[in-house]
N, C-alpha and C. Protein backbone atom coordinates (compact mmCIF):
# COMPACT_ATOMS: atom_id res chain seq x y z
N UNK A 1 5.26 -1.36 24.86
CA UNK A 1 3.92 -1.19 24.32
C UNK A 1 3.15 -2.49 24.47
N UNK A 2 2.13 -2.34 24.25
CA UNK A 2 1.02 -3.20 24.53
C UNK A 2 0.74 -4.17 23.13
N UNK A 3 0.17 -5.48 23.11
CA UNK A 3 -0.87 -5.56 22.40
C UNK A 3 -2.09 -5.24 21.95
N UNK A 4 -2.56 -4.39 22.88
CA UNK A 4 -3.82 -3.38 22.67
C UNK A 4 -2.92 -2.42 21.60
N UNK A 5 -2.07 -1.72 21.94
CA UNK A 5 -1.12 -0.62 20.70
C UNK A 5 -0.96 -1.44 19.22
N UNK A 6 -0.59 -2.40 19.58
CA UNK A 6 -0.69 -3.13 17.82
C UNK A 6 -2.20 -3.68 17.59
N UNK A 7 -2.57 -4.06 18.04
CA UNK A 7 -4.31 -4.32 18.20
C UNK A 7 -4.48 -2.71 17.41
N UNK A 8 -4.62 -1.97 17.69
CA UNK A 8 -5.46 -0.75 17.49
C UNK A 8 -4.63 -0.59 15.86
N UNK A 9 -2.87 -0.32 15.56
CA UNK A 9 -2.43 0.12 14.84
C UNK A 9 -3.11 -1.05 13.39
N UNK A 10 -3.10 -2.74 13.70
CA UNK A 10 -3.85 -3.27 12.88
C UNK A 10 -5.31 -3.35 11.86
N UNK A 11 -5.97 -2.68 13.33
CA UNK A 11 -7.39 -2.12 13.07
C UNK A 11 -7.66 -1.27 12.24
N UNK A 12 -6.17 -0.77 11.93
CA UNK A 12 -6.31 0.71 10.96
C UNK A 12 -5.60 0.35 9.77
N UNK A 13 -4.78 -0.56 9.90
CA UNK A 13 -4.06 -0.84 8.29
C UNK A 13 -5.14 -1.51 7.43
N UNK A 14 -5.67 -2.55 8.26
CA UNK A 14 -7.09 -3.80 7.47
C UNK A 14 -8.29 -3.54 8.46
N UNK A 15 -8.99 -2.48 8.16
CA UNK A 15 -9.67 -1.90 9.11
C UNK A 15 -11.61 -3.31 9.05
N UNK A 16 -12.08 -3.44 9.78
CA UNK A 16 -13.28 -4.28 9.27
C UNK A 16 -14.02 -3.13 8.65
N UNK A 17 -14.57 -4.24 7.58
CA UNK A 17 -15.61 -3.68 6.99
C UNK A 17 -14.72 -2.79 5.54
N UNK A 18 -13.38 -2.88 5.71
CA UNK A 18 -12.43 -2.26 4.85
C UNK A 18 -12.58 -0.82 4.41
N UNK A 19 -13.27 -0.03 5.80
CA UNK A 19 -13.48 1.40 5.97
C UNK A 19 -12.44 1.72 7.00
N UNK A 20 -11.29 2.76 6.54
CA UNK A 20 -10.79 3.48 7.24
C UNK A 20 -11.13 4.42 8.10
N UNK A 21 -10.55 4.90 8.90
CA UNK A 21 -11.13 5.63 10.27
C UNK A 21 -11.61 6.72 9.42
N UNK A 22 -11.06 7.28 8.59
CA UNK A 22 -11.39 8.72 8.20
C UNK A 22 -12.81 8.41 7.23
N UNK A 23 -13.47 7.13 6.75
CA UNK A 23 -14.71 7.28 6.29
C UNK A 23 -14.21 6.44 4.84
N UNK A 24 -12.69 6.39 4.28
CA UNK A 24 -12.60 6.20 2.95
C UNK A 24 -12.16 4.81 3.09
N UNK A 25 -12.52 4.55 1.51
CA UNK A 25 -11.41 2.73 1.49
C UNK A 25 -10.28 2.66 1.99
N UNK A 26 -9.68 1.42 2.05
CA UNK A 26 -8.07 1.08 2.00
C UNK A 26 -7.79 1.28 0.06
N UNK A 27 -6.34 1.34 0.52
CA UNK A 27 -5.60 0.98 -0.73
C UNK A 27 -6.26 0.14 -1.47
N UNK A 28 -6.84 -0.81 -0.89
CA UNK A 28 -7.07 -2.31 -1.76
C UNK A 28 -8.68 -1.89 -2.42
N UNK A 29 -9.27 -1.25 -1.42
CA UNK A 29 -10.21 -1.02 -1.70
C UNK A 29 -11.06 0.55 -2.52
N UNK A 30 -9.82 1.16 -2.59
CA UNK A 30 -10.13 2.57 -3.73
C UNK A 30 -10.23 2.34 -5.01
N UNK A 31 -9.25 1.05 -5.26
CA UNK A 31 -8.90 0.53 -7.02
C UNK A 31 -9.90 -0.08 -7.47
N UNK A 32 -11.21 -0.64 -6.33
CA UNK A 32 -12.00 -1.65 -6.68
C UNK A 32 -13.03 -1.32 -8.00
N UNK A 33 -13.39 -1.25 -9.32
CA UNK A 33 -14.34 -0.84 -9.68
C UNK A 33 -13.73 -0.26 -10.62
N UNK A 34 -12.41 -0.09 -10.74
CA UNK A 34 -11.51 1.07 -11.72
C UNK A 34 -11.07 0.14 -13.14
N UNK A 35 -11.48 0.68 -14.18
CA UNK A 35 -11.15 -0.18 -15.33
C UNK A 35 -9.46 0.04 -15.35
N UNK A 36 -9.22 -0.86 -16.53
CA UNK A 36 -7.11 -0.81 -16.53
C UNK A 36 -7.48 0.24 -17.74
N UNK A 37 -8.54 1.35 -18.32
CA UNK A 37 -8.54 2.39 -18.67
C UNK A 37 -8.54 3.34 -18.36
N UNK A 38 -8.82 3.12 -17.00
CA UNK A 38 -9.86 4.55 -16.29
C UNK A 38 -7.89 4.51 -15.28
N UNK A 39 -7.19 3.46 -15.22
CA UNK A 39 -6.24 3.14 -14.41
C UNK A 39 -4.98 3.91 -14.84
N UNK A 40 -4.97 3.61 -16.24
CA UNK A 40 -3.79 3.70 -17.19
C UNK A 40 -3.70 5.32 -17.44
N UNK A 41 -5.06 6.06 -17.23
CA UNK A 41 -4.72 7.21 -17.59
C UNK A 41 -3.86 8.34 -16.91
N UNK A 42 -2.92 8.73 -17.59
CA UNK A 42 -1.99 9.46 -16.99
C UNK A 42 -2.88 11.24 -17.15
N UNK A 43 -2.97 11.86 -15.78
CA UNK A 43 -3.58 13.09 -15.75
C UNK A 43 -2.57 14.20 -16.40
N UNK A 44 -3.12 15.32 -16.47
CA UNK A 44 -2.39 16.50 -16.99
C UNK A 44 -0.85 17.00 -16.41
N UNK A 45 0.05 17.32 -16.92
CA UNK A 45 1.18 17.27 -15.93
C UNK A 45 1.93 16.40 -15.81
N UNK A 46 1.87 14.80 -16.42
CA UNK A 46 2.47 13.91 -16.39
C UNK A 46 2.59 13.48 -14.86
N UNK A 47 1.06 13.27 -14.20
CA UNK A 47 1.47 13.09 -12.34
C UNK A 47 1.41 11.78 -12.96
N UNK A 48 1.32 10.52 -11.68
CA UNK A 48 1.10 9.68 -11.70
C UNK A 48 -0.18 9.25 -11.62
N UNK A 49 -0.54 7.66 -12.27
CA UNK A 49 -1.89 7.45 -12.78
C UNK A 49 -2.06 6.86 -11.63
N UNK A 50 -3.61 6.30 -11.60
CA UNK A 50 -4.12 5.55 -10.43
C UNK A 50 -3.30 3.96 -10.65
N UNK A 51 -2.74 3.48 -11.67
CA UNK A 51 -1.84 2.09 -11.45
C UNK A 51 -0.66 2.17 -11.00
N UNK A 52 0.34 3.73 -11.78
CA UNK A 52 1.15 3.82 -10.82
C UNK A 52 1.13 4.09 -9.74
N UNK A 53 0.16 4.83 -8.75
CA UNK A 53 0.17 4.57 -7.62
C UNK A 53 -0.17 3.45 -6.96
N UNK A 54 -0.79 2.31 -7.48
CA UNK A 54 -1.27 0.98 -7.17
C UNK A 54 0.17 0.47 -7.03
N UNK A 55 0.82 0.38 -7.86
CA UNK A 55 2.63 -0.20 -8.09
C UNK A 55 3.31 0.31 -6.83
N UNK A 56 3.47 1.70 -6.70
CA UNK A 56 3.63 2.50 -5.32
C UNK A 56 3.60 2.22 -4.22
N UNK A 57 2.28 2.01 -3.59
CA UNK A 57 1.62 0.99 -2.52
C UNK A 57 1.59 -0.29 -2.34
N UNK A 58 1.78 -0.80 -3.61
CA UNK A 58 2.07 -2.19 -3.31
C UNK A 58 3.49 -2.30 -2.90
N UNK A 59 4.57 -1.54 -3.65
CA UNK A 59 6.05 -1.60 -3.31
C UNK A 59 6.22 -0.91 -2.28
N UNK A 60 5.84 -0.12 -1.30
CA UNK A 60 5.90 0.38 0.03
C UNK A 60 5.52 -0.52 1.17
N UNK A 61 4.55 -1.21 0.42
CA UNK A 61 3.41 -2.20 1.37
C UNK A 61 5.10 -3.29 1.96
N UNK A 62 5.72 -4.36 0.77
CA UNK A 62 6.79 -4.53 0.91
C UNK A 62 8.05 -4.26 1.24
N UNK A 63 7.99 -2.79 1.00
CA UNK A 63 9.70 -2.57 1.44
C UNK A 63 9.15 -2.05 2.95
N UNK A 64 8.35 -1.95 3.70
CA UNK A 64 7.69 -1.97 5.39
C UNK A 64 7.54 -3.26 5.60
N UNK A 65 7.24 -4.52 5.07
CA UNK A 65 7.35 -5.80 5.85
C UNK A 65 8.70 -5.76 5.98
N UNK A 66 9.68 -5.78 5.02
CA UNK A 66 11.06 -6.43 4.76
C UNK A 66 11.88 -6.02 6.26
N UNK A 67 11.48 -4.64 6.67
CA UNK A 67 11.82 -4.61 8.35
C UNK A 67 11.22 -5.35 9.50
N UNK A 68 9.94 -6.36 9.14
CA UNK A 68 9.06 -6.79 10.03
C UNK A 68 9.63 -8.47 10.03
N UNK A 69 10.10 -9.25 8.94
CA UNK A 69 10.01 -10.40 8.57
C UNK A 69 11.47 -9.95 7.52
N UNK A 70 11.53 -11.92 7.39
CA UNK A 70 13.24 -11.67 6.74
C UNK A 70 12.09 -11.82 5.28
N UNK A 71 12.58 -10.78 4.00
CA UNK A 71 12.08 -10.52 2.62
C UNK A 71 13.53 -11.26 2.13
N UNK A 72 13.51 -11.79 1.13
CA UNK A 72 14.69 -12.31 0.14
C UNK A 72 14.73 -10.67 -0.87
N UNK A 73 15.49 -10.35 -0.53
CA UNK A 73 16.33 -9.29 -1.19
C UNK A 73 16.19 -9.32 -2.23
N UNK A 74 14.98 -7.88 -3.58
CA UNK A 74 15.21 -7.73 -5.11
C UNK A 74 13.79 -9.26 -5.10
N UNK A 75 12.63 -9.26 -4.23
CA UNK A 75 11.74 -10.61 -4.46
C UNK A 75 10.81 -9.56 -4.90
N UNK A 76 10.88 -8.60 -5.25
CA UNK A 76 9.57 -8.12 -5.48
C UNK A 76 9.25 -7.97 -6.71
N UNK A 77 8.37 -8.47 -7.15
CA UNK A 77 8.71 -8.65 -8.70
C UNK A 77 8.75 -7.26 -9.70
N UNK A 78 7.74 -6.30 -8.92
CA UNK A 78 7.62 -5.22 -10.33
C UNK A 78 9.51 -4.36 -10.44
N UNK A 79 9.55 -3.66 -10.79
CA UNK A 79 10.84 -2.77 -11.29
C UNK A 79 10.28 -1.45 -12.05
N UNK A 80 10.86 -0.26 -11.29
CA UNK A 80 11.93 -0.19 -10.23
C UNK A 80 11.56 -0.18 -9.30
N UNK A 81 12.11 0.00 -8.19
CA UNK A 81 11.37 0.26 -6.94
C UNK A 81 10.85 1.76 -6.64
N UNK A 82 10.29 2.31 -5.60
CA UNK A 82 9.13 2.92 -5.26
C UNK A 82 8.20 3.02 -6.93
N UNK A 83 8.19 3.56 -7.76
CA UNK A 83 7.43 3.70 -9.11
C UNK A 83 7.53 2.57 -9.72
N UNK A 84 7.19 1.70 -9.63
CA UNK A 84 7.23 0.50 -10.71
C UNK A 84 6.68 0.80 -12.12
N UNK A 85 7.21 0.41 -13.04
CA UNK A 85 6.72 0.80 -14.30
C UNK A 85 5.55 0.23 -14.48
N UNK A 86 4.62 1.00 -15.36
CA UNK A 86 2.91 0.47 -15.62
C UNK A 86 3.31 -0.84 -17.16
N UNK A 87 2.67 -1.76 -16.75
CA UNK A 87 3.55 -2.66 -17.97
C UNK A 87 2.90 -2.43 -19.37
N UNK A 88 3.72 -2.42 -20.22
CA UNK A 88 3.78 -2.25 -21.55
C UNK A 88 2.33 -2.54 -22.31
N UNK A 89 1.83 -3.68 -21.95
CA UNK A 89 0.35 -3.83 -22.21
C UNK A 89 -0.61 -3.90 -20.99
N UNK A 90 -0.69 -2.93 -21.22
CA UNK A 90 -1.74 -2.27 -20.06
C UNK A 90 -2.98 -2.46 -20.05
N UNK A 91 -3.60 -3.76 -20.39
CA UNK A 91 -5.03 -4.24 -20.32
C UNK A 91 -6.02 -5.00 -19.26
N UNK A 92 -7.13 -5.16 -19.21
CA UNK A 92 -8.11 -5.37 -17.98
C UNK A 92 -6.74 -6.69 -17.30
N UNK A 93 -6.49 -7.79 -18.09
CA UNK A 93 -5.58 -8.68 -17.20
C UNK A 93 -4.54 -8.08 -16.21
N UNK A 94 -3.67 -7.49 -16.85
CA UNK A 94 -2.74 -6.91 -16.52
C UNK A 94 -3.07 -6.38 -15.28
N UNK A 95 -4.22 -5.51 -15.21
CA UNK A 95 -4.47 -4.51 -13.89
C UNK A 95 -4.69 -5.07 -12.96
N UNK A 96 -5.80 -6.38 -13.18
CA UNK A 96 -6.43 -7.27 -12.27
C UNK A 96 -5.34 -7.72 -11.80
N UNK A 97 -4.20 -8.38 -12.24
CA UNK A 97 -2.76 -8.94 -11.76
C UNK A 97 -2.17 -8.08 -10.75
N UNK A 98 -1.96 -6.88 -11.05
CA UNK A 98 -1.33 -5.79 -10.19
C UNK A 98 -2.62 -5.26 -8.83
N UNK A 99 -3.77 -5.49 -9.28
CA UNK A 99 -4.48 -5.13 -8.38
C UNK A 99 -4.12 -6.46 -7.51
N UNK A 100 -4.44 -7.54 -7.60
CA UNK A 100 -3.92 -8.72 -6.92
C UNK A 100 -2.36 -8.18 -5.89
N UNK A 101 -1.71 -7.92 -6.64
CA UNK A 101 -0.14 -8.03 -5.68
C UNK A 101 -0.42 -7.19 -5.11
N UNK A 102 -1.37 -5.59 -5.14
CA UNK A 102 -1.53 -4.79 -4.04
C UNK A 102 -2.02 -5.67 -2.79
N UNK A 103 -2.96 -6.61 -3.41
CA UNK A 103 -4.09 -6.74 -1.95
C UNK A 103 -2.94 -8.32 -1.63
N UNK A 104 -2.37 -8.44 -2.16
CA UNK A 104 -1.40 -9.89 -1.87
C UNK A 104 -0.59 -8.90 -0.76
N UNK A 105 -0.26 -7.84 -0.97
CA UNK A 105 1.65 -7.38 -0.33
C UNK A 105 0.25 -6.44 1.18
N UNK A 106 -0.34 -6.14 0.40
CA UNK A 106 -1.13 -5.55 1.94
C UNK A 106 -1.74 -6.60 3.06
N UNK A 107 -1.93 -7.94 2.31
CA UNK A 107 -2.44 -8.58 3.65
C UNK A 107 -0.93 -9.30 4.43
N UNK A 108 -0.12 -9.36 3.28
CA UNK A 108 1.14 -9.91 3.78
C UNK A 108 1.53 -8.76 5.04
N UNK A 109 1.50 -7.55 4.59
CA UNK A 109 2.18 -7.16 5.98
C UNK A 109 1.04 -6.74 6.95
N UNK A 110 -0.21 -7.10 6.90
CA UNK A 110 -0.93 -6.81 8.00
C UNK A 110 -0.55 -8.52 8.91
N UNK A 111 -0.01 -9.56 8.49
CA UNK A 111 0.37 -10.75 8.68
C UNK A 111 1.70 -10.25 9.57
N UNK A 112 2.32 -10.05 8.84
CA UNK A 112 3.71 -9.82 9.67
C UNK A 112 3.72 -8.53 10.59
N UNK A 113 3.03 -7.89 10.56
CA UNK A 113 2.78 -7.25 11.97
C UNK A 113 2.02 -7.66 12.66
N UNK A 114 0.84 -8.14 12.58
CA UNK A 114 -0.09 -9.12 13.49
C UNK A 114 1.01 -10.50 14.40
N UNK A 115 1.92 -11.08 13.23
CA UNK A 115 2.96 -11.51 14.60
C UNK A 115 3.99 -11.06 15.38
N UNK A 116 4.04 -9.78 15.20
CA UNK A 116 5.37 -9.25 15.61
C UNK A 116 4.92 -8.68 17.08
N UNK A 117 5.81 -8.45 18.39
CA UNK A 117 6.15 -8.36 19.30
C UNK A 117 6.02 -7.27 19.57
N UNK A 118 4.51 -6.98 20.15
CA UNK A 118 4.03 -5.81 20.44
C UNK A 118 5.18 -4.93 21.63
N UNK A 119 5.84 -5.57 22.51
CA UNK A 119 7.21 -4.50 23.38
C UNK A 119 8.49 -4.55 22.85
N UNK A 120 8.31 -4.76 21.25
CA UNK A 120 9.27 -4.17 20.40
C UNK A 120 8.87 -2.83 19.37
N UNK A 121 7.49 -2.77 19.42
CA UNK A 121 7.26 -1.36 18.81
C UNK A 121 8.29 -0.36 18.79
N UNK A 122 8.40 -0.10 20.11
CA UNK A 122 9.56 1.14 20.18
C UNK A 122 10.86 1.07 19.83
N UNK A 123 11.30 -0.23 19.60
CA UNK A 123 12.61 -0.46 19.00
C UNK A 123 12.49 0.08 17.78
N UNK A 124 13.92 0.12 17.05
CA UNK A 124 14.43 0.71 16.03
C UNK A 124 14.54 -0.48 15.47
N UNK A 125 14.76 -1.18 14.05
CA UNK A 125 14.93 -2.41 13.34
C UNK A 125 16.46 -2.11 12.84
N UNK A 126 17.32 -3.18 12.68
CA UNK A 126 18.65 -3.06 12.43
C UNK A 126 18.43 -2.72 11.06
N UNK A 127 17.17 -2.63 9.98
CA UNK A 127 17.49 -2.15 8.77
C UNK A 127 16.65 -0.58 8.66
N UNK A 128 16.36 -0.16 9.49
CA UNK A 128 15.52 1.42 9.56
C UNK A 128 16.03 1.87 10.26
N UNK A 129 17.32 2.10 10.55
CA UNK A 129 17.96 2.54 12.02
C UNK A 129 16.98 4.02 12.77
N UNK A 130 16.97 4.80 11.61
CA UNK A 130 16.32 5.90 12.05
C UNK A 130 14.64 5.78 12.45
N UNK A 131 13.76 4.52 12.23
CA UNK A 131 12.29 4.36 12.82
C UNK A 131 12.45 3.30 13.69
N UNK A 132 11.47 3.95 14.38
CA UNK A 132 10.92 2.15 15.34
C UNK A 132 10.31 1.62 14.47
N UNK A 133 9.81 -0.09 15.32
CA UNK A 133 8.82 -0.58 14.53
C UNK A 133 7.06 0.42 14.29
N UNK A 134 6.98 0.86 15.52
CA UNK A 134 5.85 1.47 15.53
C UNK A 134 5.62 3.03 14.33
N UNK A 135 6.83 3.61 14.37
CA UNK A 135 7.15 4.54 13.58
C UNK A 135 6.47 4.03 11.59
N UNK A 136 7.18 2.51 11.84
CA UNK A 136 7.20 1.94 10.55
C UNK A 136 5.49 1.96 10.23
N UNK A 137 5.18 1.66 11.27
CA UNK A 137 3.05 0.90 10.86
C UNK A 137 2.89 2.72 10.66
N UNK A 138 2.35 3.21 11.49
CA UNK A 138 2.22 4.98 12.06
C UNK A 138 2.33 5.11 10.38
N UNK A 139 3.52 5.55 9.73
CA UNK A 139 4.18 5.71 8.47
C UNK A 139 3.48 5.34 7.54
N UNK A 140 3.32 4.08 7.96
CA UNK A 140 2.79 3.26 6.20
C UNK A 140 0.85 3.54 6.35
N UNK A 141 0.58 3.64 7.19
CA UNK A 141 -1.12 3.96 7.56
C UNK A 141 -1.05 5.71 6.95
N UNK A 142 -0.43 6.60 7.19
CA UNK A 142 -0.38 7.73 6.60
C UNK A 142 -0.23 7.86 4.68
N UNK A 143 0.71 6.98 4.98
CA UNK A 143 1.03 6.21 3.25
C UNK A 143 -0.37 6.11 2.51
N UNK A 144 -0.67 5.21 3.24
CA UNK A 144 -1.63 4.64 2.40
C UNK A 144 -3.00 5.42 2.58
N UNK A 145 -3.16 6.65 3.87
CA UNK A 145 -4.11 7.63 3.26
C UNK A 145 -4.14 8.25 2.66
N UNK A 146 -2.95 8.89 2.18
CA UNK A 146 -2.66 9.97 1.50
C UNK A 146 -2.41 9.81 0.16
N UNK A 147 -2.14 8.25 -0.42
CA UNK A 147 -2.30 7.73 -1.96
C UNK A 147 -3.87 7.32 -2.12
N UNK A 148 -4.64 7.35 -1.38
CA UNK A 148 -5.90 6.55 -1.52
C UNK A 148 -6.68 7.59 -1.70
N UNK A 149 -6.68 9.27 -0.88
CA UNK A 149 -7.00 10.24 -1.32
C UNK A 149 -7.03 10.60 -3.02
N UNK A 150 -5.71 10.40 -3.10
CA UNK A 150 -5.32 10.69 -4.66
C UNK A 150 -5.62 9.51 -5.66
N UNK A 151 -5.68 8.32 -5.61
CA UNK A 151 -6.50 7.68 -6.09
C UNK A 151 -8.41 8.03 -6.47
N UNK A 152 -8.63 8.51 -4.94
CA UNK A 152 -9.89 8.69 -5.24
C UNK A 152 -10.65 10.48 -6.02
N UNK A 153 -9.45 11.36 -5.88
CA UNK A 153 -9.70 12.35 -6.77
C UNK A 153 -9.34 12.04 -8.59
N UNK A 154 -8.46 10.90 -8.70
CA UNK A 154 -8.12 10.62 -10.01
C UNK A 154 -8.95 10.02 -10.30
N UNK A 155 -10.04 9.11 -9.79
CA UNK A 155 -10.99 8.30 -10.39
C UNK A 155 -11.96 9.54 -10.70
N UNK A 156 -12.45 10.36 -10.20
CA UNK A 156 -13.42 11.56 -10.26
C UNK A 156 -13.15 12.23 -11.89
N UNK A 157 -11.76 12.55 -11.48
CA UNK A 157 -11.06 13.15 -12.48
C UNK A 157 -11.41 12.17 -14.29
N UNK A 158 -10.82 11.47 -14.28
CA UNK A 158 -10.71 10.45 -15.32
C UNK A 158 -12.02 10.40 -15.46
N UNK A 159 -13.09 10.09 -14.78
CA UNK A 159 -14.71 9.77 -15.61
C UNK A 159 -15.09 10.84 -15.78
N UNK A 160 -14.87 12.42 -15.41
CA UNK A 160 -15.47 13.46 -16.08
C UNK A 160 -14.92 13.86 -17.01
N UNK A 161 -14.01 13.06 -17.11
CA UNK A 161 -13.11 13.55 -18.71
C UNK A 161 -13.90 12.79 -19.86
C-alpha cells in the first residue's frame, strides 16, 4: 500500500476542520458542549451514557495504538477495560479530565499511525493476528462512527428530557 492509502485513512480518523466524511463530528468533537450532567445521564434501559461511551472510545482509541507502537501494558489509566467505570464523582472537573484523555488517546493514535509504514498496512501485527494494520484504522474509523452517532442521539435525548 501506498502512502496516499494511509494519507486518505488519516484524513478520516482527524479529519480537517474536525468534520467527518459523513457530515458529523469526531469522537472528540460530539462531547464538545455536553455538561458532566447532560454526560452522566444514564438513558432508559440502563444503555450506556454519553461518558461511558467517552471512556469506550478513549479505551479503544488505545487498545488500536498498542498494535501500532510498543504501549506499556495495564498504562491506561481508567478501569476496566472496554467500559471504564464513570467515576464516583461525576462533576464538570471530572468530565473535562476524561474529555481530555479522549482527545489525548485520539491524537496519540492518529500520531502513531501517521508514522507507521504505509507497505505494512496489509500485514497482520504479531498482537492482532487475525487484522492487518489497515484492518485495525478501517475498524477503529467505523468505531468511532458508530459511538458518535449514539452520542449524538443521547445528547438530543437528555435535553428533551
Amino acid at each position: 500500500m501506498t502512502r496516499d492509502a494511509l494519507d486518505l485513512l488519516l484524513a478520516n480518523l482527524a479529519p480537517p476542520r474536525g468534520r467527518a466524511w459523513h457530515g458529523g463530528p469526531t469522537p472528540v468533537g460530539v462531547v464538545r458542549g455536553v455538561t458532566a450532567r447532560e454526560a452522566r445521564t444514564v438513558p432508559r434501559g440502563g444503555r450506556h451514557s454519553i461518558w461511558s461511551l467517552t471512556l469506550h472510545l478513549a479505551y479503544w482509541k488505545y487498545a488500536v495504538r498498542r498494535h501500532f507502537e510498543p504501549v506499556e501494558p495495564g498504562s491506561f489509566p481508567r478501569s476496566p477495560a472496554n467500559f471504564p467505570r464513570v467515576p464516583a464523582r461525576a462533576d464538570e472537573a471530572a468530565w473535562k479530565a476524561d474529555r481530555a484523555l479522549l482527545a489525548a488517546e485520539h491524537r496519540r493514535l492518529a500520531a502513531a499511525i501517521a508514522a507507521f509504514d504505509p507497505a505494512r498496512l496489509g500485514e497482520r501485527s504479531d498482537s492482532a493476528r487475525r487484522w492487518t494494520y489497515g484492518e485495525l484504522i478501517v475498524g477503529s474509523l467505523m468505531h468511532d462512527a458508530w459511538h458518535a452517532g449514539q452520542v449524538q442521539l443521547l445528547k438530543r435525548l437528555v435535553r428533551r428530557a
